[in-house]
Protein backbone atom coordinates (compact mmCIF):
# COMPACT_ATOMS: atom_id res chain seq x y z
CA UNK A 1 0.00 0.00 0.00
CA UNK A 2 2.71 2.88 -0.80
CA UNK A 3 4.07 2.70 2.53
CA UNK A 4 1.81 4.86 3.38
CA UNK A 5 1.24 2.62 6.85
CA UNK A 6 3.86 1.36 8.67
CA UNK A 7 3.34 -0.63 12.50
CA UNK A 8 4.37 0.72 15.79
CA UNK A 9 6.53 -2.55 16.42
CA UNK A 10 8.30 -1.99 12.70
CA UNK A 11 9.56 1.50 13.84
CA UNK A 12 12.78 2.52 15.58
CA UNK A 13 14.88 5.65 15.36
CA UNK A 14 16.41 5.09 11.59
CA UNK A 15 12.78 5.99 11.01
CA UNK A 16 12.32 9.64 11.48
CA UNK A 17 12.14 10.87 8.10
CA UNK A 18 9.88 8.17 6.94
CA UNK A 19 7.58 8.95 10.63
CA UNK A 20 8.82 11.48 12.43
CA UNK A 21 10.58 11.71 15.56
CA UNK A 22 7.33 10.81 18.18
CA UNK A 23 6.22 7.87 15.93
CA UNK A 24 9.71 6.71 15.54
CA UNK A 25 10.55 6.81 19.43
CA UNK A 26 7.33 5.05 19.83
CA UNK A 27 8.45 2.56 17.80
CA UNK A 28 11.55 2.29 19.56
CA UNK A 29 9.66 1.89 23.37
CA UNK A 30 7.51 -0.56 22.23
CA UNK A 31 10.13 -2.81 20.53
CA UNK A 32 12.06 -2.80 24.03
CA UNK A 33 9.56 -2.76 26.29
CA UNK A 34 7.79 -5.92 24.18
CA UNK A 35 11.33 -7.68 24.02
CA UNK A 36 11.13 -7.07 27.80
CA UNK A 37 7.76 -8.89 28.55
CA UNK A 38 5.74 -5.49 28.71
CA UNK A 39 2.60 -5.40 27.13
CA UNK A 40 2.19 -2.74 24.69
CA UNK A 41 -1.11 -1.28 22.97
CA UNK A 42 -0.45 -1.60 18.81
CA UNK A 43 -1.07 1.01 16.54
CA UNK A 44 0.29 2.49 13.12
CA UNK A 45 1.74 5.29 11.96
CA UNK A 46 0.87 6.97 8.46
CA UNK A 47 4.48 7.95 6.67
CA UNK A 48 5.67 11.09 5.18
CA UNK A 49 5.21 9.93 2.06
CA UNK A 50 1.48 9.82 2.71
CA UNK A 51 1.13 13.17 3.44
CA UNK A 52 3.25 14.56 0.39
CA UNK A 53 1.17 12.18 -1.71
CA UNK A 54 -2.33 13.59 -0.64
CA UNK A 55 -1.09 17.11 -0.94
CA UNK A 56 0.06 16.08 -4.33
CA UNK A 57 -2.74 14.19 -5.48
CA UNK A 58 -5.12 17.11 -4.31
CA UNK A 59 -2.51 19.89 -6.39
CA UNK A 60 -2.20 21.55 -3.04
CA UNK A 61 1.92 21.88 -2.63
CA UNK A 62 2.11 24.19 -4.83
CA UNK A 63 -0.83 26.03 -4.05
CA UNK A 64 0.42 26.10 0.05
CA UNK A 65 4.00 27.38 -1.08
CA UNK A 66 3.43 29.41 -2.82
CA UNK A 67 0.32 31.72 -0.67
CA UNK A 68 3.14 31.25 1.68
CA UNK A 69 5.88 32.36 0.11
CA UNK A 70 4.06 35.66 0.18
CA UNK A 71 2.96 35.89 3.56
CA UNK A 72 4.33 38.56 6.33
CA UNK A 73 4.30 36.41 9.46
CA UNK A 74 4.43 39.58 11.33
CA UNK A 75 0.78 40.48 10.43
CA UNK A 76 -0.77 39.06 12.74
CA UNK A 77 -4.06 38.73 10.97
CA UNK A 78 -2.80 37.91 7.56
CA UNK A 79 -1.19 34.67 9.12
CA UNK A 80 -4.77 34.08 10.65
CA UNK A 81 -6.20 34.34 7.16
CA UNK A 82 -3.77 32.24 5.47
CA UNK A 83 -3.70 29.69 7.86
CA UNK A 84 -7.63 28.86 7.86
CA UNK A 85 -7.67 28.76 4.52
CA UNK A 86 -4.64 26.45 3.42
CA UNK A 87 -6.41 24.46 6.46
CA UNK A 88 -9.93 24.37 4.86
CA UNK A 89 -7.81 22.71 1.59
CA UNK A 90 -6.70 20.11 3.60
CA UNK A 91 -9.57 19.28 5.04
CA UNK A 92 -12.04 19.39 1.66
CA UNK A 93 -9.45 17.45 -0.18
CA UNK A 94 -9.89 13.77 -0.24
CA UNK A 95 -7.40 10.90 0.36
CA UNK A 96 -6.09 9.57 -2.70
CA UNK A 97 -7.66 6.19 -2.78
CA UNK A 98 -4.73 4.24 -2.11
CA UNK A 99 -4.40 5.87 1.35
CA UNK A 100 -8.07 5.61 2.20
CA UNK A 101 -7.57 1.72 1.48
CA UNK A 102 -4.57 1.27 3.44
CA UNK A 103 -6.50 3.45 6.23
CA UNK A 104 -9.27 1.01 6.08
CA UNK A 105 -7.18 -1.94 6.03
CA UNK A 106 -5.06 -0.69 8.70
CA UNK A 107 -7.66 0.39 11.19
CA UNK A 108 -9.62 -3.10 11.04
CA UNK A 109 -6.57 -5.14 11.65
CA UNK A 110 -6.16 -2.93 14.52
CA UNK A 111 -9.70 -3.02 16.22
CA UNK A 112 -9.05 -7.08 15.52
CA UNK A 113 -12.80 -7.49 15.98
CA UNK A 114 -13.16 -4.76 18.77
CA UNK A 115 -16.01 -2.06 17.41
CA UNK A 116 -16.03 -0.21 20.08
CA UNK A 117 -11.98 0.47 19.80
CA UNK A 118 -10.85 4.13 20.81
CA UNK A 119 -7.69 5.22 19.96
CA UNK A 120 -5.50 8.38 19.78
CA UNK A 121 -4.52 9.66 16.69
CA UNK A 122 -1.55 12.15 16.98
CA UNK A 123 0.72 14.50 14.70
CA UNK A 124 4.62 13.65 14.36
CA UNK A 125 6.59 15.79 12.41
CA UNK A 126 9.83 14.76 10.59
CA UNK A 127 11.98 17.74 11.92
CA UNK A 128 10.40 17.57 15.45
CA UNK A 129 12.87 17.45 18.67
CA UNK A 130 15.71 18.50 16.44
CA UNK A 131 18.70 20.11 18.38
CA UNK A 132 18.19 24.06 17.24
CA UNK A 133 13.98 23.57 17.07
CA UNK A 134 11.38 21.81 18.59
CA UNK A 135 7.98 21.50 17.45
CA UNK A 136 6.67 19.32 19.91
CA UNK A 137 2.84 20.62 20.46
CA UNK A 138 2.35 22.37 17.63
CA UNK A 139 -0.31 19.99 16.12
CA UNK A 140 -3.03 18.58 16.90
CA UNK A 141 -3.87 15.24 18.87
CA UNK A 142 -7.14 13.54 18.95
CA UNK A 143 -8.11 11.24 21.79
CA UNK A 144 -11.25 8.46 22.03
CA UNK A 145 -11.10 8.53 18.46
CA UNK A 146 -14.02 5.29 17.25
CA UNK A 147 -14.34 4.60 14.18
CA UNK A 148 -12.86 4.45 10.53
CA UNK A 149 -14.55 7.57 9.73
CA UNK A 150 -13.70 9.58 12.84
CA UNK A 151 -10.03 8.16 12.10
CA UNK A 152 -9.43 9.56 9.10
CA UNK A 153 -11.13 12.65 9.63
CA UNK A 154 -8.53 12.79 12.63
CA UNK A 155 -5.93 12.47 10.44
CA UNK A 156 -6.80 15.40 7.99
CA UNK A 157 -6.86 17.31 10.52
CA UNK A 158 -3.77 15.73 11.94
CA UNK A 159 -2.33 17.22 8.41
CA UNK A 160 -4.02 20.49 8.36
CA UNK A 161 -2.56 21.34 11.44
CA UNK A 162 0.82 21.48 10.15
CA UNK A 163 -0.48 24.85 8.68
CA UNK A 164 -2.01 26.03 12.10
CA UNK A 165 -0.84 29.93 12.84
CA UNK A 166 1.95 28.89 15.40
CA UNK A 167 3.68 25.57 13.38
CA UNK A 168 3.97 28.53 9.90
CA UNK A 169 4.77 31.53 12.13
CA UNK A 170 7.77 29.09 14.19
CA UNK A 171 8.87 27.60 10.60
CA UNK A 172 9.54 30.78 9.21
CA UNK A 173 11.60 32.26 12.37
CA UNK A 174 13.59 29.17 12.64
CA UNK A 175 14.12 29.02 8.85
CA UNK A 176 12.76 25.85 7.68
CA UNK A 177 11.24 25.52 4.59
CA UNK A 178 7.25 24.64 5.12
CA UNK A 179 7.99 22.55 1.72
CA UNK A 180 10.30 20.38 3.57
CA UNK A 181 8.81 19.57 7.16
């Protein structure tokens, strides 16, 4: 499925670009803590190269760069604008299918017969916890999440919140290119 879903207990710390740093550390935990005996919930992580694909699919990256390329962080109400609406993209744009499969697939091998499954569904950025920047709580994370629907719509907004007012305003003062995180 375009490794667009890779398992918790597949993840360690080579991982980061592919997962980001949370998602990778996760993986990490669990793989010691399971080779230790400890019980640890599953769960999945959706790569990078999910996320570039459904902006792609969607022709949103260049549309985001580009509004902005032209906008002055430093008004305060412009980056309010700009933000809601590169948001509202993400969230009208559907998955490309082979991420809504692999979604699907995903989520019902997780509830393994459980319905009434809740889970968290979380961001985890590739260039989070670096040593010059963190952008640990920048996005957005969904508890009690049930159901396939309520997951993915968790997850767009997982990916819309990438372009939330504080995650563009500390990108551009810690110069990193919004194309690249």
């Amino acid at each position: 499925m375009q490794d667009y879903i890779i398992w918790f207990d597949k993840l360690g710390m080579n991982d980061v670009e592919r997962v980001g740093g949370k998602n990778a550390s996760l993986g990490e935990m669990i793989s010691h803590l399971s080779s230790a005996g400890v019980r640890v919930p599953g769960g999945f992580a959706t790569s990078s190269q999910a996320f570039w694909d459904f902006l792609s699919a969607n022709g949103l990256s260049d549309e985001i760069n580009q509004t902005l390329a032209k906008l002055d962080v430093q008004d305060v109400n412009a980056l309010a604008e700009t933000g809601a609406k590169i948001r509202s993209w993400v969230m009208a744009a559907p998955f490309p299918e082979a991420l809504n499969q692999a979604l699907e697939v995903a989520f019902k091998q997780l509830q393994d017969g459980n319905e009434s499954l809740s889970v968290a569904v979380r961001s985890s950025a590739t260039a989070e916890d670096l040593p010059e920047a963190s952008f640990a709580g920048q996005q957005e994370t969904f508890l009690n999440v049930k159901g396939i629907e309520q997951v993915k719509k968790s997850v767009k907004e997982v990916f819309a919140s990438l372009y939330n007012d504080r995650a563009i305003s500390y990108r551009v003062h810690h110069e990193f290119e919004h194309s690249e995180v």
